[in-house]
N, C-alpha and C. Protein backbone atom coordinates (compact mmCIF):
# COMPACT_ATOMS: atom_id res chain seq x y z
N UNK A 1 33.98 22.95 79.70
CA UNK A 1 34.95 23.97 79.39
C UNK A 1 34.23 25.22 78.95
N UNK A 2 34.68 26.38 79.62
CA UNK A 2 34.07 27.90 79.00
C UNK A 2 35.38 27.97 78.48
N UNK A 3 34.60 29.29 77.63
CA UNK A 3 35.06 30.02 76.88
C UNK A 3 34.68 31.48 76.66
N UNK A 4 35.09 32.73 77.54
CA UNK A 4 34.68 33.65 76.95
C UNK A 4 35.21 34.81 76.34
N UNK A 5 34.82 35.72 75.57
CA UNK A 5 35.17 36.43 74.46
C UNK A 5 34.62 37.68 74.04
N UNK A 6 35.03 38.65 74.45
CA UNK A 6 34.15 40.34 74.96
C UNK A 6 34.51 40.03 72.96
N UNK A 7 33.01 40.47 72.51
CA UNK A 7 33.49 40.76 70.86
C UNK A 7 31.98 42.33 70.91
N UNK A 8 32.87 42.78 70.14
CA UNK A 8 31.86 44.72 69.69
C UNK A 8 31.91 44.73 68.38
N UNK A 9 30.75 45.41 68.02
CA UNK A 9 30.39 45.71 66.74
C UNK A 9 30.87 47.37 66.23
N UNK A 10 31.12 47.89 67.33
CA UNK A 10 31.77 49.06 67.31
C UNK A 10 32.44 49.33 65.90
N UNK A 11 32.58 50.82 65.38
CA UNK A 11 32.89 50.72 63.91
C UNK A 11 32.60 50.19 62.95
N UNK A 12 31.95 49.32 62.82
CA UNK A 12 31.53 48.19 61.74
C UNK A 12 32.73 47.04 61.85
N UNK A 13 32.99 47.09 62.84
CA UNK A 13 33.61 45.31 63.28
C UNK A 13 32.27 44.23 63.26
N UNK A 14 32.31 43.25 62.45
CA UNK A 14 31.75 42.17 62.77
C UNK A 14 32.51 40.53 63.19
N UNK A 15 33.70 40.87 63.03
CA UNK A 15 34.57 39.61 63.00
C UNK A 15 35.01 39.48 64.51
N UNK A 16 35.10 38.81 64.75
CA UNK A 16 36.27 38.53 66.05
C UNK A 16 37.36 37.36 65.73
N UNK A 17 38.63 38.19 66.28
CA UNK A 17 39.87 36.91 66.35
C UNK A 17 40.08 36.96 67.89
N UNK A 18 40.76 35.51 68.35
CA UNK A 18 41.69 35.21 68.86
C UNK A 18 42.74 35.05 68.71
N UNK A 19 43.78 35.80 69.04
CA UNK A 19 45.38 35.16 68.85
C UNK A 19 45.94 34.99 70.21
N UNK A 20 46.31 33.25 69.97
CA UNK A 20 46.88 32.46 70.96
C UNK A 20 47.93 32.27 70.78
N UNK A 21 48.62 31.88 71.85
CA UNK A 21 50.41 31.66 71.98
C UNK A 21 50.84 29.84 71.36
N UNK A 22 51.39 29.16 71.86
CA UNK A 22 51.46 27.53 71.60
C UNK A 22 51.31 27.13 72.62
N UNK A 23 50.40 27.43 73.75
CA UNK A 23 50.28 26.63 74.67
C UNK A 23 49.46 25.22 74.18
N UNK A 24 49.85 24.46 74.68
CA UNK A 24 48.72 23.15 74.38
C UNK A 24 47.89 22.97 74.10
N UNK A 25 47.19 23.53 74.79
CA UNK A 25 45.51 23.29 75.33
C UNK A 25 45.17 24.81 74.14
N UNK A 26 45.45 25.21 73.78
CA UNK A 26 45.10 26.64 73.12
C UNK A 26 44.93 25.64 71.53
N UNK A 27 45.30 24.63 71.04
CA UNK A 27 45.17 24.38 69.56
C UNK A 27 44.24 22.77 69.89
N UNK A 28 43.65 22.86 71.32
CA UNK A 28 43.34 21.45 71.45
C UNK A 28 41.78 21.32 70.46
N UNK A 29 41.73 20.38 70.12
CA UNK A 29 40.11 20.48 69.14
C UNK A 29 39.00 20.69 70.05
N UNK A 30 38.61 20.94 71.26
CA UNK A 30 37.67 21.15 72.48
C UNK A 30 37.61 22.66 72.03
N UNK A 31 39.07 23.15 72.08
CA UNK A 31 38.92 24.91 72.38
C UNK A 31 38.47 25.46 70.75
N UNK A 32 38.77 24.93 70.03
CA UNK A 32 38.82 25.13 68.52
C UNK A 32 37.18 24.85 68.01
N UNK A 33 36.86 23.80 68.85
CA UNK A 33 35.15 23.58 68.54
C UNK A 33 34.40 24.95 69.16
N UNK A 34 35.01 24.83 70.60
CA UNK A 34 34.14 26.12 71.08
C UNK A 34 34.17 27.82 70.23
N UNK A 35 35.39 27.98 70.30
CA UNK A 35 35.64 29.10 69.53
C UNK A 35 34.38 29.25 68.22
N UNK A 36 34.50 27.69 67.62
CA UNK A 36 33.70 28.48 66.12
C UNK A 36 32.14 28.28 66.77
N UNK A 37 31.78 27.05 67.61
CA UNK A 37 30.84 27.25 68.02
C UNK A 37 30.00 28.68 68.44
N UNK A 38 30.88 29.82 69.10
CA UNK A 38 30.12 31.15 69.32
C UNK A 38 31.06 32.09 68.13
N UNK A 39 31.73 31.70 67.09
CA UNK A 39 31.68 32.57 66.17
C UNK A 39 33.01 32.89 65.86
N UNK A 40 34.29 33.02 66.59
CA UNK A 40 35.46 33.54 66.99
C UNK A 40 36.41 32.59 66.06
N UNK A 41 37.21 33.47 65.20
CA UNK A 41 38.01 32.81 64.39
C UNK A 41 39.68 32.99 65.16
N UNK A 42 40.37 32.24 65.40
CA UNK A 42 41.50 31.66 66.55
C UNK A 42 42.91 31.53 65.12
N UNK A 43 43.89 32.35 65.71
CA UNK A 43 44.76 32.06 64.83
C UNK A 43 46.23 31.74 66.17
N UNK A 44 47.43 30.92 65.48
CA UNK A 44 47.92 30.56 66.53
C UNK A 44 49.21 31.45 66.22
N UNK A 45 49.87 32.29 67.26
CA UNK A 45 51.55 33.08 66.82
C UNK A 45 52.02 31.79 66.63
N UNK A 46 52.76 32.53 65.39
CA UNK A 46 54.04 31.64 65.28
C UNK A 46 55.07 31.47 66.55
N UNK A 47 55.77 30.37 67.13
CA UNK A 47 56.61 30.53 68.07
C UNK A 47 57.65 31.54 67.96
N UNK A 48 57.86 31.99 68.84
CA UNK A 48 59.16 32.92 68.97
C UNK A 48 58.81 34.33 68.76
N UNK A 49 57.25 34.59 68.40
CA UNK A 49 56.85 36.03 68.54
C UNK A 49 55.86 36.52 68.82
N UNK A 50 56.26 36.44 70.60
CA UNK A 50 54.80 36.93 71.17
C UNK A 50 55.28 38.35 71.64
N UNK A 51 56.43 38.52 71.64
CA UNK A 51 56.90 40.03 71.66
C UNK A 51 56.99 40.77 70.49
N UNK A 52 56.42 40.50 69.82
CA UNK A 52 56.22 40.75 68.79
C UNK A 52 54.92 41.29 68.27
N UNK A 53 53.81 40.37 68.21
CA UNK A 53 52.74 40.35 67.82
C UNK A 53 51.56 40.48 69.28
N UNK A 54 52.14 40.24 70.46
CA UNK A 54 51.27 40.39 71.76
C UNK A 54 52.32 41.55 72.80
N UNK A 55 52.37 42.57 72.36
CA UNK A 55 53.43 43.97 73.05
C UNK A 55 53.00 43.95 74.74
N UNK A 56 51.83 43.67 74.71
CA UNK A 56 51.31 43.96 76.28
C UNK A 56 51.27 43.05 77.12
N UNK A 57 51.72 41.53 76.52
CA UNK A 57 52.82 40.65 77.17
C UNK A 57 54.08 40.84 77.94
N UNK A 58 54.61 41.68 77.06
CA UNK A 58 55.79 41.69 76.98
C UNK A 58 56.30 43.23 77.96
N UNK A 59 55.44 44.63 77.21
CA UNK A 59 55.58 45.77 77.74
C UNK A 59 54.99 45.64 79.23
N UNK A 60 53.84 45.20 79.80
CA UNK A 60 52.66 45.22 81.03
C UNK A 60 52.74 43.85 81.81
N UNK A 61 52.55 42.63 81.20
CA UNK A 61 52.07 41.93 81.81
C UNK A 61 53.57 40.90 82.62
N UNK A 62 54.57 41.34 81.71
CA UNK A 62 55.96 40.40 82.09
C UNK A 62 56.01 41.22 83.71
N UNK A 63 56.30 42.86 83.43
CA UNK A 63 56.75 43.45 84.17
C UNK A 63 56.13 43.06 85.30
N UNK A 64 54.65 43.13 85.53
CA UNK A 64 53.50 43.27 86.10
C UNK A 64 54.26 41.91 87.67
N UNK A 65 53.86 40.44 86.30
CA UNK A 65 54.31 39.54 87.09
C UNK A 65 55.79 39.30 87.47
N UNK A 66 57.02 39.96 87.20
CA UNK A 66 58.29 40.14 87.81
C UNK A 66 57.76 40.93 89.56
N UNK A 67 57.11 42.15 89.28
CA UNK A 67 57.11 42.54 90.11
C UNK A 67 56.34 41.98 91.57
N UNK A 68 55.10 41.15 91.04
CA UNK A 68 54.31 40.33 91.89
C UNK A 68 55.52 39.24 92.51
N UNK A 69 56.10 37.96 91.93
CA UNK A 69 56.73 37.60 92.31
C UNK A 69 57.95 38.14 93.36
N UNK A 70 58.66 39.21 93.11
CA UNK A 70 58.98 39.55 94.07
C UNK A 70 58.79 40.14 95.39
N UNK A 71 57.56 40.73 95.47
CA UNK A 71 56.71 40.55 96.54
C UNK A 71 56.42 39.81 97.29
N UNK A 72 56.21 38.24 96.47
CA UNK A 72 55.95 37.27 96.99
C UNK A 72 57.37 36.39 97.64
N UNK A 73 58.60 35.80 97.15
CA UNK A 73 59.72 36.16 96.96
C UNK A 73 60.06 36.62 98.59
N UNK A 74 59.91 37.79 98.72
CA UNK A 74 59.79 38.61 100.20
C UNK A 74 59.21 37.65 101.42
N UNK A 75 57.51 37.72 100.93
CA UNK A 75 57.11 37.18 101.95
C UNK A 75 57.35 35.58 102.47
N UNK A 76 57.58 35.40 101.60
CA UNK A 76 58.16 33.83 101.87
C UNK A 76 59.64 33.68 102.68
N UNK A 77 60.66 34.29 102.06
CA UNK A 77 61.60 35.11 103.11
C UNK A 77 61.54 34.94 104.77
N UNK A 78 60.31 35.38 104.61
CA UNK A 78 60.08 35.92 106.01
C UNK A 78 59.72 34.70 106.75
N UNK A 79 59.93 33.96 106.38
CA UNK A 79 59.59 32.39 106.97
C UNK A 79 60.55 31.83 107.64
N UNK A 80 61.77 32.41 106.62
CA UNK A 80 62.74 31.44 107.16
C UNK A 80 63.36 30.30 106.54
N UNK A 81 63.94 29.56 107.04
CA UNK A 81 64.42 28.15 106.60
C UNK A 81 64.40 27.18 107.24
N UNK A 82 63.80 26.84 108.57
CA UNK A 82 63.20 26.24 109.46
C UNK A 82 62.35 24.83 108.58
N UNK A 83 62.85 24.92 107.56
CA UNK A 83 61.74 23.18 107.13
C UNK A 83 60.42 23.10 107.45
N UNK A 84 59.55 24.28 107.99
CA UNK A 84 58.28 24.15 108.38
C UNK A 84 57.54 24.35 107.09
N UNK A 85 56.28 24.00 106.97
CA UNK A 85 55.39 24.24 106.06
C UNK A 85 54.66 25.73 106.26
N UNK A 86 55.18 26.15 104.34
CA UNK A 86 55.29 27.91 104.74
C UNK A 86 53.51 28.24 104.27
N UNK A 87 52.56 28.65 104.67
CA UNK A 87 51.12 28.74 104.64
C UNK A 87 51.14 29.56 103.28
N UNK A 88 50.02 29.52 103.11
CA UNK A 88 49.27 30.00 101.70
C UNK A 88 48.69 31.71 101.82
N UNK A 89 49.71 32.06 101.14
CA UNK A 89 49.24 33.75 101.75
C UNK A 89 47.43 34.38 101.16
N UNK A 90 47.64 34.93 102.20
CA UNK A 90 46.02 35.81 102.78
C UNK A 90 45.87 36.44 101.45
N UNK A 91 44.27 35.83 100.82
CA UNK A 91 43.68 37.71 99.95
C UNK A 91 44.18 38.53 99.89
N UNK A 92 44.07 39.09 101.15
CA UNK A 92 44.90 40.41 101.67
C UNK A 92 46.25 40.64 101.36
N UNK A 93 47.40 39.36 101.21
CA UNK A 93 48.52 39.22 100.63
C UNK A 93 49.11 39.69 99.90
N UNK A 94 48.00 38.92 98.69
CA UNK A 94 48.36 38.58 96.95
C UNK A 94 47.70 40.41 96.94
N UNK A 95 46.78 40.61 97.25
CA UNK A 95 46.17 42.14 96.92
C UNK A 95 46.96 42.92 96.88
N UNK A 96 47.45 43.41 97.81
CA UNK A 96 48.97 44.04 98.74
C UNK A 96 49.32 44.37 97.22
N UNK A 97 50.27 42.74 97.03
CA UNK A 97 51.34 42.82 96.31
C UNK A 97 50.90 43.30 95.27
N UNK A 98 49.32 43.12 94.01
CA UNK A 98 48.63 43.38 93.09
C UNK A 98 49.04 45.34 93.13
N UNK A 99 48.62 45.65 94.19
CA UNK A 99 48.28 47.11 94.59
C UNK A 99 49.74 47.80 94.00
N UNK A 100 50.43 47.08 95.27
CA UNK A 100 51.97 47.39 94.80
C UNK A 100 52.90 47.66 93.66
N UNK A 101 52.49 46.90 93.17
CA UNK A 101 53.16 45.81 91.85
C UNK A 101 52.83 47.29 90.64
């Protein structure tokens, strides 16, 4: 398992946090060893406020992926309903939609 963690001394920062959501694997003792292992002190949101305490979740990254999905959404569309097996879209695809989005 990696783990990595852009940390700057910039200003006289010496600390680094993580703040994680409740995903599972985010409070598992593997990720919690690694963390202190290179230094990084990990605190977990309370549930129910990641719009709260993580804005660029919520302001950037929701939007971001609404808008990818519907891109995608589209191209799948375009398949049809034919019961065939719909292929795994191209680099070029997912990029598109990234660009787009």
């Amino acid at each position: 398992m990696s783990v990595w963690c852009l940390i700057s001394n910039k200003g006289g920062w010496s600390s680094s946090f993580l703040f994680m959501d409740h995903f599972r694997c985010h409070y598992s003792d593997t990720v919690k060893a690694r963390l202190d292992s290179v230094g990084v002190q990990s605190k977990l949101i309370p549930k129910g406020c990641t719009s709260v305490v993580q804005p660029i979740d919520v302001g950037v990254n929701k939007p971001f992926k609404d808008r990818i999905k519907s891109q995608w959404l589209e191209w799948m569309i375009g398949f049809g309903q034919d019961g065939g097996n719909i292929p795994t879209p191209s680099r070029e695809d997912v990029q598109h939609w990234v660009v787009e989005a």
